[in-house]
PDB file of N, CA and C in Angstrom:
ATOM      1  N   UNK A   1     -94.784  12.608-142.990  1.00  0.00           N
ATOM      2  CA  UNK A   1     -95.553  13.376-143.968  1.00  0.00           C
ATOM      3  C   UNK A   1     -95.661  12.611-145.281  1.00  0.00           C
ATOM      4  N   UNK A   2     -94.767  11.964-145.800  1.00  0.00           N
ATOM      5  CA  UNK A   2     -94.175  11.086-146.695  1.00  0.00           C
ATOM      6  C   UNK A   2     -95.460   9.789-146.865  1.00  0.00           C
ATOM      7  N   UNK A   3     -95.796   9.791-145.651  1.00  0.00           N
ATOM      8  CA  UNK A   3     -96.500   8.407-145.579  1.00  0.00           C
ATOM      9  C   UNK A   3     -97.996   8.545-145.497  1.00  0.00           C
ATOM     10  N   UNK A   4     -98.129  10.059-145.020  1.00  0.00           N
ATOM     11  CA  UNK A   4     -99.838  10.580-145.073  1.00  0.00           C
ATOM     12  C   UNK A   4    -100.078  10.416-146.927  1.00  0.00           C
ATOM     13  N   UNK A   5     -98.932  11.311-147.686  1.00  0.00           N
ATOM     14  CA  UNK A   5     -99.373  11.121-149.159  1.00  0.00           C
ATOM     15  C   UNK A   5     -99.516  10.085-149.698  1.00  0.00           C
ATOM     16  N   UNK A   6     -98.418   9.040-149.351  1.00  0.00           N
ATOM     17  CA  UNK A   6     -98.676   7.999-149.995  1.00  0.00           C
ATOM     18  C   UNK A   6    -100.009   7.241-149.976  1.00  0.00           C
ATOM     19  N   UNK A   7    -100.388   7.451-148.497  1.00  0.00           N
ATOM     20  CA  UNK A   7    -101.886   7.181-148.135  1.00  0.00           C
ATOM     21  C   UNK A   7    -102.884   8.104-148.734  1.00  0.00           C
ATOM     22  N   UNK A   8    -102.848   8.788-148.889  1.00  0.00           N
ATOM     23  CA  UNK A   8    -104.054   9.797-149.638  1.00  0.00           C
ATOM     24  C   UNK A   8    -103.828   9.311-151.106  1.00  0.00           C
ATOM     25  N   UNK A   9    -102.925   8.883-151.789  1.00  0.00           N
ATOM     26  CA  UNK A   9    -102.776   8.542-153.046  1.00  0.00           C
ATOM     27  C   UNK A   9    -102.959   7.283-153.173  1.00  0.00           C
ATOM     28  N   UNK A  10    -103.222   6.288-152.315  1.00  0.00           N
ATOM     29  CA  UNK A  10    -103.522   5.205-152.360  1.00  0.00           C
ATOM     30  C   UNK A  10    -105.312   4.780-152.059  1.00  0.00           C
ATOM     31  N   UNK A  11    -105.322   5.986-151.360  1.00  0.00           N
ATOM     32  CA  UNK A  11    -106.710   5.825-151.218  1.00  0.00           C
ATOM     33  C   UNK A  11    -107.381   6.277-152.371  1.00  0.00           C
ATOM     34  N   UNK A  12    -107.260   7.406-152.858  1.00  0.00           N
ATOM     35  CA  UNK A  12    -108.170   7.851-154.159  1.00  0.00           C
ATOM     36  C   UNK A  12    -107.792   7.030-155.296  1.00  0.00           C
ATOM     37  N   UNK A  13    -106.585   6.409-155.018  1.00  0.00           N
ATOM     38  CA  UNK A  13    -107.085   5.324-156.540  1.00  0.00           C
ATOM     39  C   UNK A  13    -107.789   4.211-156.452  1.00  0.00           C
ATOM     40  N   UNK A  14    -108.308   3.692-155.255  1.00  0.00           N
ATOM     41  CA  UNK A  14    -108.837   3.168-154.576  1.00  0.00           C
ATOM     42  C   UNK A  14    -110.441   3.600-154.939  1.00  0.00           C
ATOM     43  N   UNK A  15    -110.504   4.485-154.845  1.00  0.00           N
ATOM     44  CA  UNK A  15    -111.260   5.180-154.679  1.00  0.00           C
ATOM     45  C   UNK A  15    -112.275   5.425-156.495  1.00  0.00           C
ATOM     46  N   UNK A  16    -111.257   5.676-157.128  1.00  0.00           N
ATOM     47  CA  UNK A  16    -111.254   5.844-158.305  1.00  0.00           C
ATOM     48  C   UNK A  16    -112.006   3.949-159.493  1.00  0.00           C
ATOM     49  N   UNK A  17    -110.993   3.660-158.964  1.00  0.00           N
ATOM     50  CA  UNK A  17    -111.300   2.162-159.444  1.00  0.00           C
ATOM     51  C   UNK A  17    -112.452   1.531-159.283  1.00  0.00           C
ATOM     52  N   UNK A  18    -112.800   1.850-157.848  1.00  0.00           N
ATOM     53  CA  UNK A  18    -114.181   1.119-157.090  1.00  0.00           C
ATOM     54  C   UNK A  18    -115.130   2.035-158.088  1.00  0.00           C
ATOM     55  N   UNK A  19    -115.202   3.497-158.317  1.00  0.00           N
ATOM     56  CA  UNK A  19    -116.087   4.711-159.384  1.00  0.00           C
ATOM     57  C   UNK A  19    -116.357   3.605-160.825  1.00  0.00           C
ATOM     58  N   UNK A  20    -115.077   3.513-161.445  1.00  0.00           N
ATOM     59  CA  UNK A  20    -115.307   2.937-162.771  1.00  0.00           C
ATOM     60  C   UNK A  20    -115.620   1.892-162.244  1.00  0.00           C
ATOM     61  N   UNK A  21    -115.421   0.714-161.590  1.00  0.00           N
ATOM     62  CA  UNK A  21    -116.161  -0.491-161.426  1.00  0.00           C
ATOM     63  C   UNK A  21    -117.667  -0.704-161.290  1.00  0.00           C
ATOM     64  N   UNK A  22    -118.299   0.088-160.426  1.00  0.00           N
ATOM     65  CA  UNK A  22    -119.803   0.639-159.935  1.00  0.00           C
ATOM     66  C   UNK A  22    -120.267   1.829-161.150  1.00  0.00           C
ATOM     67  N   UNK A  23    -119.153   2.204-161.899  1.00  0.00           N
ATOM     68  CA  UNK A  23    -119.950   3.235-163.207  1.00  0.00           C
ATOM     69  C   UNK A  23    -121.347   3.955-162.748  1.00  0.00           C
ATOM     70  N   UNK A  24    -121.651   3.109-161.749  1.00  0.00           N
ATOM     71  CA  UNK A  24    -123.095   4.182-161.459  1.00  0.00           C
ATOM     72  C   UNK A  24    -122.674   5.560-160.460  1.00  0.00           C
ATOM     73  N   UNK A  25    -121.579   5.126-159.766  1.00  0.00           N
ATOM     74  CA  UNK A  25    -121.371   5.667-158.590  1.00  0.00           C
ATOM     75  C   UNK A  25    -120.477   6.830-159.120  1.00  0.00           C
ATOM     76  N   UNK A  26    -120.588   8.313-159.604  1.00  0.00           N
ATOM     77  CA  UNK A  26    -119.996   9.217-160.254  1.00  0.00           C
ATOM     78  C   UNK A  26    -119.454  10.041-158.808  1.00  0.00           C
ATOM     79  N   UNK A  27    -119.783  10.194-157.847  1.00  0.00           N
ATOM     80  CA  UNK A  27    -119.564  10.692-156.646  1.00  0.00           C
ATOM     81  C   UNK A  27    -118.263  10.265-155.967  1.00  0.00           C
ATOM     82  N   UNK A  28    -117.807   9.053-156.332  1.00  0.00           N
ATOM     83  CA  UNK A  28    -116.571   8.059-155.493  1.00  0.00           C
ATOM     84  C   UNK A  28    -115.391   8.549-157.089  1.00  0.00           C
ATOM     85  N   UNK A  29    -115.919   8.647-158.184  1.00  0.00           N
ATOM     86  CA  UNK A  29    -114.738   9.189-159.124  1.00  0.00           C
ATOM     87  C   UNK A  29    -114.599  10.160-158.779  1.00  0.00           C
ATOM     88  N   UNK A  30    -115.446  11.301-158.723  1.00  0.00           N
ATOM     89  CA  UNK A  30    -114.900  12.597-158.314  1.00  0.00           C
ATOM     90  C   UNK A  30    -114.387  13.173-157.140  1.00  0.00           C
ATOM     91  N   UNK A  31    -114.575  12.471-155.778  1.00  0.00           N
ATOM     92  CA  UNK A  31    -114.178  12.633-154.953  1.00  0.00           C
ATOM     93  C   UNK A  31    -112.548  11.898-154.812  1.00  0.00           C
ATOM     94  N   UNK A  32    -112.728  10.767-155.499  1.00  0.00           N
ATOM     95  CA  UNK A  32    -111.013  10.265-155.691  1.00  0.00           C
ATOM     96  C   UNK A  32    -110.531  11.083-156.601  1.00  0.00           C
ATOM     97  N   UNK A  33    -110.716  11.830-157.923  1.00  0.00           N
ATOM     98  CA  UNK A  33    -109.998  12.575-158.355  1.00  0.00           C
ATOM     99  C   UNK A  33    -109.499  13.556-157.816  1.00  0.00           C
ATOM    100  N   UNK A  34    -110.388  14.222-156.822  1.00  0.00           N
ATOM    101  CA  UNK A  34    -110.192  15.391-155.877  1.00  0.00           C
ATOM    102  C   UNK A  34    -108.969  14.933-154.741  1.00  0.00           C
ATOM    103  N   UNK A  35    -108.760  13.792-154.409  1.00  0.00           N
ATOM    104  CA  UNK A  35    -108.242  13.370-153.541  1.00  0.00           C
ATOM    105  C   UNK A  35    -107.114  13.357-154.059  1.00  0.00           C
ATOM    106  N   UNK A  36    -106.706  12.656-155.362  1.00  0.00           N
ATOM    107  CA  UNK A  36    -105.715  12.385-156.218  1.00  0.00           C
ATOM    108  C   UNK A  36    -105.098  13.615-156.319  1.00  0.00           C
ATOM    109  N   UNK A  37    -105.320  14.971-157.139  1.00  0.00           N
ATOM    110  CA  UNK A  37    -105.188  16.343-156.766  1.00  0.00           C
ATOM    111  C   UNK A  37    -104.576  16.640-155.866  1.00  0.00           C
ATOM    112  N   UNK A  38    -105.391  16.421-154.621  1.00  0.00           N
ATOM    113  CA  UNK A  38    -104.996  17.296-153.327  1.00  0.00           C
ATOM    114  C   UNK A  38    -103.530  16.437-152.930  1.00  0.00           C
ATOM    115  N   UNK A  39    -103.244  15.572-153.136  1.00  0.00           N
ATOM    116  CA  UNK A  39    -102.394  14.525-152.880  1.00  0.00           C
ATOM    117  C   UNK A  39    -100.691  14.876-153.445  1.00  0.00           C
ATOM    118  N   UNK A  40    -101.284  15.136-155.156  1.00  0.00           N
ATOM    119  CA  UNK A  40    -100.211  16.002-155.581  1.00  0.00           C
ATOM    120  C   UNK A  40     -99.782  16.679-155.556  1.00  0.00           C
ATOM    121  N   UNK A  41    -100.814  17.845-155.100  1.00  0.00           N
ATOM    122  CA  UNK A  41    -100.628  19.339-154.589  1.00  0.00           C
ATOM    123  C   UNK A  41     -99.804  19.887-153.357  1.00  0.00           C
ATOM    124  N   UNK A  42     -99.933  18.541-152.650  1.00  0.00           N
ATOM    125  CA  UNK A  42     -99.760  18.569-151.106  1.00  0.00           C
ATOM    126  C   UNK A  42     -98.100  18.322-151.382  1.00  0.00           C
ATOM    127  N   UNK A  43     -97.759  17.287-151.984  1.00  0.00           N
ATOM    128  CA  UNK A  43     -96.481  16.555-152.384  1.00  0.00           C
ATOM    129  C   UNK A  43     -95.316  17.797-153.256  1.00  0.00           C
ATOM    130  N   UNK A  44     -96.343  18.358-154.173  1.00  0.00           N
ATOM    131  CA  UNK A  44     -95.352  19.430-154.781  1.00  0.00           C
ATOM    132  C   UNK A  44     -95.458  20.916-153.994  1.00  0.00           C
ATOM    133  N   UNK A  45     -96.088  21.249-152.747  1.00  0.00           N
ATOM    134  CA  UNK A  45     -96.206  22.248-152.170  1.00  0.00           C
ATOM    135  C   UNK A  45     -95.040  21.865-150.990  1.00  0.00           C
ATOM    136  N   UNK A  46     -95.348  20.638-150.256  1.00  0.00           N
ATOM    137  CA  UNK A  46     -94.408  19.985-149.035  1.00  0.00           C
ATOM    138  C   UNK A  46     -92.857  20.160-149.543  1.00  0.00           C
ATOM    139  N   UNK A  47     -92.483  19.366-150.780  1.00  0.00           N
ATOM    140  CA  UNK A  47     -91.404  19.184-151.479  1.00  0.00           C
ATOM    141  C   UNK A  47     -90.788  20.404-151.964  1.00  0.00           C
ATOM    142  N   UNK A  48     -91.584  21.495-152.274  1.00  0.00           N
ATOM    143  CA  UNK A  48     -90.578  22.545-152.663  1.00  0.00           C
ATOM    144  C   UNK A  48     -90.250  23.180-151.288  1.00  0.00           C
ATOM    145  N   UNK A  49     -90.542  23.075-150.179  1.00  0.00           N
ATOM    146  CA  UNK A  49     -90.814  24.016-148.828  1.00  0.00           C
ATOM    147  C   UNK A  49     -89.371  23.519-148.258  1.00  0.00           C
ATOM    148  N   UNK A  50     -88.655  22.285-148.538  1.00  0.00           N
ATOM    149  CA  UNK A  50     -87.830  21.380-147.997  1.00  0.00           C
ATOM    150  C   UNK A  50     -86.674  21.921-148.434  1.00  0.00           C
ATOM    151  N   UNK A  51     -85.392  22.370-147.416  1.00  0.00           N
ATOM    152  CA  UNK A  51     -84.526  22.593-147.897  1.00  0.00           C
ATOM    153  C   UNK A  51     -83.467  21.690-148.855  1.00  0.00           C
ATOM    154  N   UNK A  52     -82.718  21.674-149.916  1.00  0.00           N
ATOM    155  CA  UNK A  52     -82.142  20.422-150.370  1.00  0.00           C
ATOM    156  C   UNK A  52     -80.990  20.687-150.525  1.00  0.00           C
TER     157      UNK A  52
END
């Protein structure tokens, strides 16, 4: 599970970078921000569910 986030968080900055590089392309920022989000969301929803 550990390794899906890291991948979803690697991809939207990915994702993000390529947005500001292409500046034209506003669709690849917002969809990596969304990604970025869901990434964290996923990480602090997974992580509290975990017994410690």
């Amino acid at each position: 599970m550990r390794s899906l986030l890291y991948t979803l968080a690697v991809a939207a900055v990915v994702l993000i970078v390529l947005g500001l590089l292409l500046k034209a392309v506003k669709w690849l920022l917002i969809i990596g921000l969304i990604a970025l989000v869901a990434s964290i969301a996923l990480g602090v929803i997974k992580g509290g569910r975990t017994p410690r």
